[in-house]
C-alpha atoms as a PDB file:
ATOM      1  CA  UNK A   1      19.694  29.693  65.623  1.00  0.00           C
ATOM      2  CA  UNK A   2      21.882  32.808  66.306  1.00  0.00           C
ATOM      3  CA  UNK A   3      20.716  36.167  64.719  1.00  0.00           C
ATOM      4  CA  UNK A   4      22.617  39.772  65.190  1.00  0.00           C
ATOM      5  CA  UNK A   5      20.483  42.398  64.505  1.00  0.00           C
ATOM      6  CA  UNK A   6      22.069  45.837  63.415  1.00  0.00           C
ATOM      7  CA  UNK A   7      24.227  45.564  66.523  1.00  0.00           C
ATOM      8  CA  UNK A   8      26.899  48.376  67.827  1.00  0.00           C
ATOM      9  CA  UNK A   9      29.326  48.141  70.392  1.00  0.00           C
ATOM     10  CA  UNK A  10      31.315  50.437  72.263  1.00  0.00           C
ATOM     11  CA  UNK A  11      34.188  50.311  74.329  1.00  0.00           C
ATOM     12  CA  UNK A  12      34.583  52.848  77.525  1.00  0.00           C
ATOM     13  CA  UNK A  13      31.427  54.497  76.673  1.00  0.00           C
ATOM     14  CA  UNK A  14      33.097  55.938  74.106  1.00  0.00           C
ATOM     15  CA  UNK A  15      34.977  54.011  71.082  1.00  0.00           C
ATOM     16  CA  UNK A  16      32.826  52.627  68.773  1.00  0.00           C
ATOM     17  CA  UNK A  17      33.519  49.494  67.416  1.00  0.00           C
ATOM     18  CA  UNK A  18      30.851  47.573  65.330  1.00  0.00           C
ATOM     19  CA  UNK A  19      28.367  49.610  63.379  1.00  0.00           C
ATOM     20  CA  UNK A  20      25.170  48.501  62.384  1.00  0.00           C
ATOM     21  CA  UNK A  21      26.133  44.475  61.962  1.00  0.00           C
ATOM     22  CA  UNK A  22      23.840  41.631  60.846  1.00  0.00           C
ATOM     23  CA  UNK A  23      24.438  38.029  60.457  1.00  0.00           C
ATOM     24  CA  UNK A  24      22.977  34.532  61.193  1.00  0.00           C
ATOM     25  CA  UNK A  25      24.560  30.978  61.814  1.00  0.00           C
ATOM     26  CA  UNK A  26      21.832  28.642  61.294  1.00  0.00           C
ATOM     27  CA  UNK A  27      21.998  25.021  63.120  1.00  0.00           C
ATOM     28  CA  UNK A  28      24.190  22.469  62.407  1.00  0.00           C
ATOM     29  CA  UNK A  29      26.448  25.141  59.644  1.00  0.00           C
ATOM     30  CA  UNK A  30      29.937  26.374  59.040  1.00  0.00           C
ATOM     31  CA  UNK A  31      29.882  29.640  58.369  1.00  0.00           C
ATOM     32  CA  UNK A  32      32.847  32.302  58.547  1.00  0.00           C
ATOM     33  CA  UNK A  33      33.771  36.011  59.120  1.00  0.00           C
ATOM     34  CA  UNK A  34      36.326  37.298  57.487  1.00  0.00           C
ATOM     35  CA  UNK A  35      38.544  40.551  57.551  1.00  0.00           C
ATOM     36  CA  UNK A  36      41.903  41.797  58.306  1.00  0.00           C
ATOM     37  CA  UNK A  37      43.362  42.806  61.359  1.00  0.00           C
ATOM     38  CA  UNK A  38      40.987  45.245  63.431  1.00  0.00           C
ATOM     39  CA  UNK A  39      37.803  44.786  60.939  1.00  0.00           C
ATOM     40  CA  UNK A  40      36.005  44.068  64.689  1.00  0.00           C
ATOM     41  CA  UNK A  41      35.894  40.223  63.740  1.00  0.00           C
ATOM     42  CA  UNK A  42      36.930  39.266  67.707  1.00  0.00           C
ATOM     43  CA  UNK A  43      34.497  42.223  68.900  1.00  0.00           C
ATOM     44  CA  UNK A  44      31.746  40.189  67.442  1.00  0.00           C
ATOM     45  CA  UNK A  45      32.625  36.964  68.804  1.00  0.00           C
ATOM     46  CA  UNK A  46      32.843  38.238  72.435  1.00  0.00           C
ATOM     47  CA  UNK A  47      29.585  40.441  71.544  1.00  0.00           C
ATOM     48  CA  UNK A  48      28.203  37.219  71.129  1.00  0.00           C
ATOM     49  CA  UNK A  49      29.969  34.955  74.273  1.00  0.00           C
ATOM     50  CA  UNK A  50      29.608  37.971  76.431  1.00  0.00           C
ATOM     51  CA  UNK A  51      33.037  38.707  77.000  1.00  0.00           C
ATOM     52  CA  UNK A  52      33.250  42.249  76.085  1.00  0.00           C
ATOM     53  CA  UNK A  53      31.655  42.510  79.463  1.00  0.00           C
ATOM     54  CA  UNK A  54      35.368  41.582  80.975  1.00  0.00           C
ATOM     55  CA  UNK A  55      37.088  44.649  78.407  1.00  0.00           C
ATOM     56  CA  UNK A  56      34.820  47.619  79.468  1.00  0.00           C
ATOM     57  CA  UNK A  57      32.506  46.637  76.167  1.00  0.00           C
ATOM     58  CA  UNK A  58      29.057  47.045  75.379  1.00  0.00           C
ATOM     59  CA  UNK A  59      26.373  45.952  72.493  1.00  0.00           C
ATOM     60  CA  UNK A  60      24.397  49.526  72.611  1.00  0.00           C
ATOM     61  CA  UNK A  61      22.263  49.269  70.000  1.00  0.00           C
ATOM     62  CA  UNK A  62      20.688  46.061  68.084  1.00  0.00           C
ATOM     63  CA  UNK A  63      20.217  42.641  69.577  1.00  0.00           C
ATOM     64  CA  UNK A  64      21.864  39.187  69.673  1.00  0.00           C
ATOM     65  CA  UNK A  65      19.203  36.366  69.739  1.00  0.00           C
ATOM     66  CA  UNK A  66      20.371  32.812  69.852  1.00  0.00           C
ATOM     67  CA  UNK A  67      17.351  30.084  69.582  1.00  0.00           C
ATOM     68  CA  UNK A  68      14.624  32.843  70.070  1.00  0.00           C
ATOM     69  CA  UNK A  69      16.313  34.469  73.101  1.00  0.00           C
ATOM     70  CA  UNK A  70      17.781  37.746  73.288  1.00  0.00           C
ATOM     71  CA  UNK A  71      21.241  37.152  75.043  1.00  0.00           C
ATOM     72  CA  UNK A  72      22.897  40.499  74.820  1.00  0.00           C
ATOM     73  CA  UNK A  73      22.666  41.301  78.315  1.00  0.00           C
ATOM     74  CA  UNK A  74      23.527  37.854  79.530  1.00  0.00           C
ATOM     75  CA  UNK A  75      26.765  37.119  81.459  1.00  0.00           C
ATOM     76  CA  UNK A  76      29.152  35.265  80.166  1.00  0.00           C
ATOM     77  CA  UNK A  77      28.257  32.356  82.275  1.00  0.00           C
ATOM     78  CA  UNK A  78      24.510  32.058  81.556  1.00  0.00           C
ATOM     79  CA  UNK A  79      25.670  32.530  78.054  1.00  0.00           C
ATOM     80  CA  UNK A  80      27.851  29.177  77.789  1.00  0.00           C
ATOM     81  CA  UNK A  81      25.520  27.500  79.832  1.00  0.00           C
ATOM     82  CA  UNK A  82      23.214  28.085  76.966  1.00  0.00           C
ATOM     83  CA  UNK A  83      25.110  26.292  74.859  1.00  0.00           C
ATOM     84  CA  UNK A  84      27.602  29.302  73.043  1.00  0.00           C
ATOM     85  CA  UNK A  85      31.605  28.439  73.967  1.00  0.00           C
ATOM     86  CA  UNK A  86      33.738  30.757  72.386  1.00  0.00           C
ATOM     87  CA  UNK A  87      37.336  29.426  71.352  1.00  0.00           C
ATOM     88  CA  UNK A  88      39.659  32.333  72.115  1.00  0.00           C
ATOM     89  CA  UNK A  89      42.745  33.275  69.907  1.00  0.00           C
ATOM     90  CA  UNK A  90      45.999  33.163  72.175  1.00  0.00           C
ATOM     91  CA  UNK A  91      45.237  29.264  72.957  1.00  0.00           C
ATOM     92  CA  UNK A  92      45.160  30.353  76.299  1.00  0.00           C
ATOM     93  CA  UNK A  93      45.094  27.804  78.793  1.00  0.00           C
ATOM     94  CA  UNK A  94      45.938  26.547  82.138  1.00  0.00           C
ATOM     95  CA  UNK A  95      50.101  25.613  82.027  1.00  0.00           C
ATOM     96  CA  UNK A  96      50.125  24.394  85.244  1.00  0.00           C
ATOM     97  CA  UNK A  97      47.483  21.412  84.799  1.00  0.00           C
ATOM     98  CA  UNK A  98      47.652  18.519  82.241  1.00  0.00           C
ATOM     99  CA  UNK A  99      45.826  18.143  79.593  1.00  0.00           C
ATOM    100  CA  UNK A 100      43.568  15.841  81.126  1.00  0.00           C
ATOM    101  CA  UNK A 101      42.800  18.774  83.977  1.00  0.00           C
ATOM    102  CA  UNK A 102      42.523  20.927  81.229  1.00  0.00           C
ATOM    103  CA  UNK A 103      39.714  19.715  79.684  1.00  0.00           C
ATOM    104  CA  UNK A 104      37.755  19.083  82.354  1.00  0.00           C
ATOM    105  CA  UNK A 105      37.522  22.704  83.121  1.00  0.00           C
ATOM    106  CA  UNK A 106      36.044  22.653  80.092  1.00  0.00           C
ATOM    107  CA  UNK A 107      33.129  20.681  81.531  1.00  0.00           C
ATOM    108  CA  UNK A 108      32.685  23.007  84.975  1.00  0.00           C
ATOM    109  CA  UNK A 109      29.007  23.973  84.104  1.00  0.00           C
ATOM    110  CA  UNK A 110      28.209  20.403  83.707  1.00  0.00           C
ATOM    111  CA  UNK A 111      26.406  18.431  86.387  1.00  0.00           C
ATOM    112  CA  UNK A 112      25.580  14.891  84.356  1.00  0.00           C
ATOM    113  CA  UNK A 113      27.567  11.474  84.428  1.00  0.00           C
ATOM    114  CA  UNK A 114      28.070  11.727  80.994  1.00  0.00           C
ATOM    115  CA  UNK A 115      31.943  13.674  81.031  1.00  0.00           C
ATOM    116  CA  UNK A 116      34.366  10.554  80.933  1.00  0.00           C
ATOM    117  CA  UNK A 117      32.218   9.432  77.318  1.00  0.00           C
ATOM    118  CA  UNK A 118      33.217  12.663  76.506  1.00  0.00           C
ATOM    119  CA  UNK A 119      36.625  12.280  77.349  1.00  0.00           C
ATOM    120  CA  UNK A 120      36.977   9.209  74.553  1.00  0.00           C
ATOM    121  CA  UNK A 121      34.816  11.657  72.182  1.00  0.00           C
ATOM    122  CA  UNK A 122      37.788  14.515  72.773  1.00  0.00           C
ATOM    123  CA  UNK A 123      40.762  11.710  71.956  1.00  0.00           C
ATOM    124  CA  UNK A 124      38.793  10.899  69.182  1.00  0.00           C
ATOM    125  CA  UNK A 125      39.057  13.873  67.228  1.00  0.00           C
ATOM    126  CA  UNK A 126      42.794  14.562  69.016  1.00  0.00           C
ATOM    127  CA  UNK A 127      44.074  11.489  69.541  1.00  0.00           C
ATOM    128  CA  UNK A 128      47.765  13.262  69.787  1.00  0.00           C
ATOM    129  CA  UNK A 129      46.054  14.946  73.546  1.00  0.00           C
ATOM    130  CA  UNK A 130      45.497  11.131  74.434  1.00  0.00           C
ATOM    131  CA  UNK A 131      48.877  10.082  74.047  1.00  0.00           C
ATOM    132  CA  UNK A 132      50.157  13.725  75.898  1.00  0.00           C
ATOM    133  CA  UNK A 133      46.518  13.497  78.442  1.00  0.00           C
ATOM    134  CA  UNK A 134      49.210  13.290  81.716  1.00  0.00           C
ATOM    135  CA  UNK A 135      51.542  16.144  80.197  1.00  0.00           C
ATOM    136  CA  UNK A 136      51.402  19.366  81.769  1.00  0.00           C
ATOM    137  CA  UNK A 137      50.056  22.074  79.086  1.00  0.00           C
ATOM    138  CA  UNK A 138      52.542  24.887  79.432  1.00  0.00           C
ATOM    139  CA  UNK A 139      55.014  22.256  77.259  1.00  0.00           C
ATOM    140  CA  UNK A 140      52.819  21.693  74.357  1.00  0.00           C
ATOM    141  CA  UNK A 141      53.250  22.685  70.958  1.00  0.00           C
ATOM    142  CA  UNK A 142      51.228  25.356  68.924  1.00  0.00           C
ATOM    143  CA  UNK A 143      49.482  22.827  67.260  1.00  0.00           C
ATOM    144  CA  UNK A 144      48.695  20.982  70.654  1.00  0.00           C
ATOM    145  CA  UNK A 145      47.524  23.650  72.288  1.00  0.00           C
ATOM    146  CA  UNK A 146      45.452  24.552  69.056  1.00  0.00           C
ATOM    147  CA  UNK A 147      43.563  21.068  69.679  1.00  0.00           C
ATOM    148  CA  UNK A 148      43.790  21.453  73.695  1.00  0.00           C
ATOM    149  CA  UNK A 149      41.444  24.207  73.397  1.00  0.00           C
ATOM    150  CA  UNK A 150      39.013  23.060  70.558  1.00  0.00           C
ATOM    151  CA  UNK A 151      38.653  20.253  73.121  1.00  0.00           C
ATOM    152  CA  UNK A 152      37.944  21.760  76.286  1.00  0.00           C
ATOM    153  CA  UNK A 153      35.445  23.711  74.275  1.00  0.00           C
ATOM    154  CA  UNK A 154      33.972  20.616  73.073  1.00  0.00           C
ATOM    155  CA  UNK A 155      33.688  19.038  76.964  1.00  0.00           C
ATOM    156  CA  UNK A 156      31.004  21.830  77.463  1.00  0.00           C
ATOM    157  CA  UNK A 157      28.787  19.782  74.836  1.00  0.00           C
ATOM    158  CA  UNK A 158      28.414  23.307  73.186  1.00  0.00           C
ATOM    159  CA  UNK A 159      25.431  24.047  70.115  1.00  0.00           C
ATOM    160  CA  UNK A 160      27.955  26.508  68.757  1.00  0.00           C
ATOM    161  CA  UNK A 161      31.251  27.189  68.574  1.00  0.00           C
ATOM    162  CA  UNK A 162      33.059  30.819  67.926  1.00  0.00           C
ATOM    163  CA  UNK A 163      36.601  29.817  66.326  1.00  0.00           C
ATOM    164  CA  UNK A 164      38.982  32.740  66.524  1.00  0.00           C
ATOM    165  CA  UNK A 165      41.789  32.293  64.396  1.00  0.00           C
ATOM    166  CA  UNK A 166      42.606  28.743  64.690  1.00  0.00           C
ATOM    167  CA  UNK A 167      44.891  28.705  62.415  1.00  0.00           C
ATOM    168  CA  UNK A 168      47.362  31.410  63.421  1.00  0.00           C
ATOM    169  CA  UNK A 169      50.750  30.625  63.738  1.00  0.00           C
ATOM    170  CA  UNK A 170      50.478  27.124  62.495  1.00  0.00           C
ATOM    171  CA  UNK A 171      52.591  25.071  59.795  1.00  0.00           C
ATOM    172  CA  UNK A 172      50.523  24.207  56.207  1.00  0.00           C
ATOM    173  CA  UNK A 173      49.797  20.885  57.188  1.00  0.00           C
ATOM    174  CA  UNK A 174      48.625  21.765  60.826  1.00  0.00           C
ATOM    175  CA  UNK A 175      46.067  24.273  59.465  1.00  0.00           C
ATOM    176  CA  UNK A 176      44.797  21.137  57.240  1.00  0.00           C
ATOM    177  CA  UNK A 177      44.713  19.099  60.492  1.00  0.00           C
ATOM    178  CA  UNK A 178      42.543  21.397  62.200  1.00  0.00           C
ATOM    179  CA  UNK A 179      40.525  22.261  59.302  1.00  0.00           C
ATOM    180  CA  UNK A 180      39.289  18.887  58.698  1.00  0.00           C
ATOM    181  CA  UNK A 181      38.442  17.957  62.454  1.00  0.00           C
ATOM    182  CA  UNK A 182      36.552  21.334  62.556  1.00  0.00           C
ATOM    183  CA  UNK A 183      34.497  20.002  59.690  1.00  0.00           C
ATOM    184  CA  UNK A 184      34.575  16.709  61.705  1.00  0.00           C
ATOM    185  CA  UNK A 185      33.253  17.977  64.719  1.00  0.00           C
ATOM    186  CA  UNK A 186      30.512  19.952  62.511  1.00  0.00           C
ATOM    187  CA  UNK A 187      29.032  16.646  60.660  1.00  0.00           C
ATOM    188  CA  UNK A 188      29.125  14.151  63.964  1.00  0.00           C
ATOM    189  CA  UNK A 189      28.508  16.343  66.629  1.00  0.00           C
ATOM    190  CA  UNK A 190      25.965  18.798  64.854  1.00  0.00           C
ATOM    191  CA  UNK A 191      27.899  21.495  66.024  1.00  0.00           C
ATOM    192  CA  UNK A 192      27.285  24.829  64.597  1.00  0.00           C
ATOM    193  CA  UNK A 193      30.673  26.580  63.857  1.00  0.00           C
ATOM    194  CA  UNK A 194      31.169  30.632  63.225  1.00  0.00           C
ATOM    195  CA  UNK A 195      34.711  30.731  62.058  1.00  0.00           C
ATOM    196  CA  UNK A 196      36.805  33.922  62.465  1.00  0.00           C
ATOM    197  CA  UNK A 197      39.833  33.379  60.294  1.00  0.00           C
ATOM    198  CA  UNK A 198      42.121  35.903  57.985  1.00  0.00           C
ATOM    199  CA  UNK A 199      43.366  32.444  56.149  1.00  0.00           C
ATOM    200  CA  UNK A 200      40.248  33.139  53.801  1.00  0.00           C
ATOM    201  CA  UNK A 201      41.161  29.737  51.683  1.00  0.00           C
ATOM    202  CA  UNK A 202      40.855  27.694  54.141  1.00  0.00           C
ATOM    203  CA  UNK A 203      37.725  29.471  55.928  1.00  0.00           C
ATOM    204  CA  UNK A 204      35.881  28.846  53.067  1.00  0.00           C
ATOM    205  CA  UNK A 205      37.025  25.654  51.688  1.00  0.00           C
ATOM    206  CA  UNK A 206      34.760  24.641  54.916  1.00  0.00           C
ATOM    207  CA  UNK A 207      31.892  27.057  55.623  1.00  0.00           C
ATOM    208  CA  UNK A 208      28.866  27.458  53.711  1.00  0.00           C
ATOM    209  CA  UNK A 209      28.393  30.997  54.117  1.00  0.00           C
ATOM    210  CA  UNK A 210      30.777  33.750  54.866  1.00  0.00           C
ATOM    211  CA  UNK A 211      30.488  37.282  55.656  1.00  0.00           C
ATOM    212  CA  UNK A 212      33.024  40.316  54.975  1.00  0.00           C
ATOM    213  CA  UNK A 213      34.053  42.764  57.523  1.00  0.00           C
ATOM    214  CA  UNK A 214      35.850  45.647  56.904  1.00  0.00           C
ATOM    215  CA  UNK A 215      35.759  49.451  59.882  1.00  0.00           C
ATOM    216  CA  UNK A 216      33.487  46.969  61.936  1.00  0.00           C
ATOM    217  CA  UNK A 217      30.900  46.870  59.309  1.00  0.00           C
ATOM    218  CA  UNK A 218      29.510  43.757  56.924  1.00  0.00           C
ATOM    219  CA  UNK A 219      30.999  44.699  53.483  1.00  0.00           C
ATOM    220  CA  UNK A 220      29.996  41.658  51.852  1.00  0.00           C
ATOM    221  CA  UNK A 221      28.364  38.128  52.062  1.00  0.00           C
ATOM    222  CA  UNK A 222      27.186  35.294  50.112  1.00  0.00           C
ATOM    223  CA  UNK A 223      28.050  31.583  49.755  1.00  0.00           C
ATOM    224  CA  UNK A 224      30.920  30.146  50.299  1.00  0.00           C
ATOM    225  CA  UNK A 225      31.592  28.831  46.570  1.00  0.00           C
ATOM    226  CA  UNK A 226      30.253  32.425  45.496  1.00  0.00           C
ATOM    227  CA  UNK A 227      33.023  34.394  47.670  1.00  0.00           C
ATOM    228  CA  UNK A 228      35.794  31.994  46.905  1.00  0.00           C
ATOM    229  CA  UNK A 229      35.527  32.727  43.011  1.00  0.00           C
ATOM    230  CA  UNK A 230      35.149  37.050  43.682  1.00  0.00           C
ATOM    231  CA  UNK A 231      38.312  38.891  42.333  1.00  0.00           C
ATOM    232  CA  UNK A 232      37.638  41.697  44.681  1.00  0.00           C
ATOM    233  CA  UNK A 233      37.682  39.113  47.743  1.00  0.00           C
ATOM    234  CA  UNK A 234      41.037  37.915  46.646  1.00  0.00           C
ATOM    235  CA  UNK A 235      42.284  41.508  46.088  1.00  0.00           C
ATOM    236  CA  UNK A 236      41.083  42.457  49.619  1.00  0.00           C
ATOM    237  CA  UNK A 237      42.692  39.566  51.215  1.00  0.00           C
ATOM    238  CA  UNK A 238      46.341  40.511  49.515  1.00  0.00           C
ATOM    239  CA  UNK A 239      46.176  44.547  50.274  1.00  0.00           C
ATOM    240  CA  UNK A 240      47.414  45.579  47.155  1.00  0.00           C
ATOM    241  CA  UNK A 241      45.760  46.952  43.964  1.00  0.00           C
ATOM    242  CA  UNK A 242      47.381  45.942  39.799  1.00  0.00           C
ATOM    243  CA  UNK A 243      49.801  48.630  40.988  1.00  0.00           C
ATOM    244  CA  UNK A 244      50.759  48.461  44.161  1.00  0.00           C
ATOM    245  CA  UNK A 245      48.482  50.746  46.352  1.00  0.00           C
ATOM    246  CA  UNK A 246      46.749  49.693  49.249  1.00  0.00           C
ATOM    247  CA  UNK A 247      43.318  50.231  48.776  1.00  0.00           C
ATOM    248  CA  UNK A 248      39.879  49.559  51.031  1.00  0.00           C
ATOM    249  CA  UNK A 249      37.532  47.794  50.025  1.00  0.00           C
ATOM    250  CA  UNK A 250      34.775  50.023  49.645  1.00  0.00           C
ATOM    251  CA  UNK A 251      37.308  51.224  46.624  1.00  0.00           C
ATOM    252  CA  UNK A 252      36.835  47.845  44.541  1.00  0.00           C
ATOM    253  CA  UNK A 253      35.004  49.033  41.498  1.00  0.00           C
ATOM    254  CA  UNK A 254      32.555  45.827  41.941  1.00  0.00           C
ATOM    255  CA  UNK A 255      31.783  46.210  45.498  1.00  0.00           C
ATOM    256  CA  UNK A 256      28.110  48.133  45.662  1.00  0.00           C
ATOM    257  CA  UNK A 257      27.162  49.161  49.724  1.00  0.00           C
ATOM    258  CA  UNK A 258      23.942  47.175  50.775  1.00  0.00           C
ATOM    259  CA  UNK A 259      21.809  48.517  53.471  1.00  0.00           C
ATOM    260  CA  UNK A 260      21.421  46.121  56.478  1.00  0.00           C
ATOM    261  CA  UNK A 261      18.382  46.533  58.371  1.00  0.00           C
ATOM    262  CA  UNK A 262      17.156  44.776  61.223  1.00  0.00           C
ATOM    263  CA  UNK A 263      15.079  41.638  60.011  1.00  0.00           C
END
């Protein structure tokens, strides 16, 4: 469904950002990218939603495909009309409109009848935004806005979603919340779902399939299950070695570099 092939991208002509990345989200999946801060996990999203276009960013080499179609030189616009909505971190939004107007910008692109169903399909999975729907946005919670946005995404009737970091800044049992409508939204919409997250637990208590980044490269991947149970991840994910030193990944005696070549 979507396919990166050995992609880099550059900002300003000149700062390079993602070097030589592969990956795939087939249909209807969970999967997850994973790294700490400035791996280049966000870079790939918006290489993918074609918002590096708006930050002086470029895919120079490789290719994005999504459904047999290369899109890396797509707008943004073209891009989501495609059927790709990216769900930015900063739950940015629109704090002078209710929720209700809120998510119907979600649903600009569309032209059919079919947007007040999806209204009741929205409240479904957040029924907290139908009790709030006439409350203007800039008052809501972290957690509210965390599900205003995951909705307006979801009023574009989108074949995949790019999560980034929806769990940041939220309480234990909010993350849960979200968690389990994301896998919600996976099994009865048959939305595909690439999941950007540094809460590696909870990424892949969901996904099937996750993928390591580390200096804007793929480090590691492998199933879910295989990932969760890897020493190394876990020893990635805290920062610290037995005795205290930070160390890279590339350091961890068990990790072995794997060429990554376009398909």
């Amino acid at each position: 469904m979507l396919r990166l092939n050995n992609i880099e991208v550059m900002y300003l002509n000149v700062i390079l950002v993602l070097k030589g990345v592969s990956m795939e989200v087939p249909e209807g999946k969970v999967f997850t990218l994973l790294g700490a801060n400035g791996a280049g996990k966000t870079t790939t999203l918006k290489a993918i939603s074609g918002l590096l276009y708006t930050e002086e960013g470029e895919v120079t080499d490789g290719s994005i495909e999504f459904e047999g179609v290369r899109i890396d030189r797509k707008g943004p616009q073209e891009i989501v009309k495609m059927g790709i909505v990216q769900v930015m971190e900063g739950r940015r939004m629109f704090e002078h409109l209710t929720i209700e107007e809120d998510l119907r910008v979600g649903a600009y692109i569309r032209s059919d009848g079919a947007i007040k169903k999806d209204f009741e399909m929205v409240y479904s999975y957040f029924p907290r935004l139908k009790e709030l729907r006439h409350r203007t946005t800039g008052y809501l919670s972290g957690g509210e806005r965390q599900m205003l946005i995951m909705g307006r995404a979801l009023m574009a009737r989108p074949k995949i979603m790019l999560l980034d970091e929806p769990s940041m800044g939220l309480s234990p049992v909010m993350v849960k919340e979200i968690f389990s409508i994301i896998q919600r939204i996976n099994s009865e919409e048959k939305t595909s779902i690439l999941l950007v997250e540094q809460n590696a637990k909870a990424a892949l208590n969901i996904a099937e399939y996750g993928y390591v980044m580390e200096n804007g490269r793929v480090v590691m991947d492998g199933p879910a299950e295989k990932l969760r149970g890897n020493e190394d991840i876990k020893e990635f994910y805290l920062g610290l070695s037995k005795v205290g030193q930070r160390r890279s990944y590339r350091e961890v005696k068990h990790y072995k570099r794997r060429k990554r070549w376009l398909a």
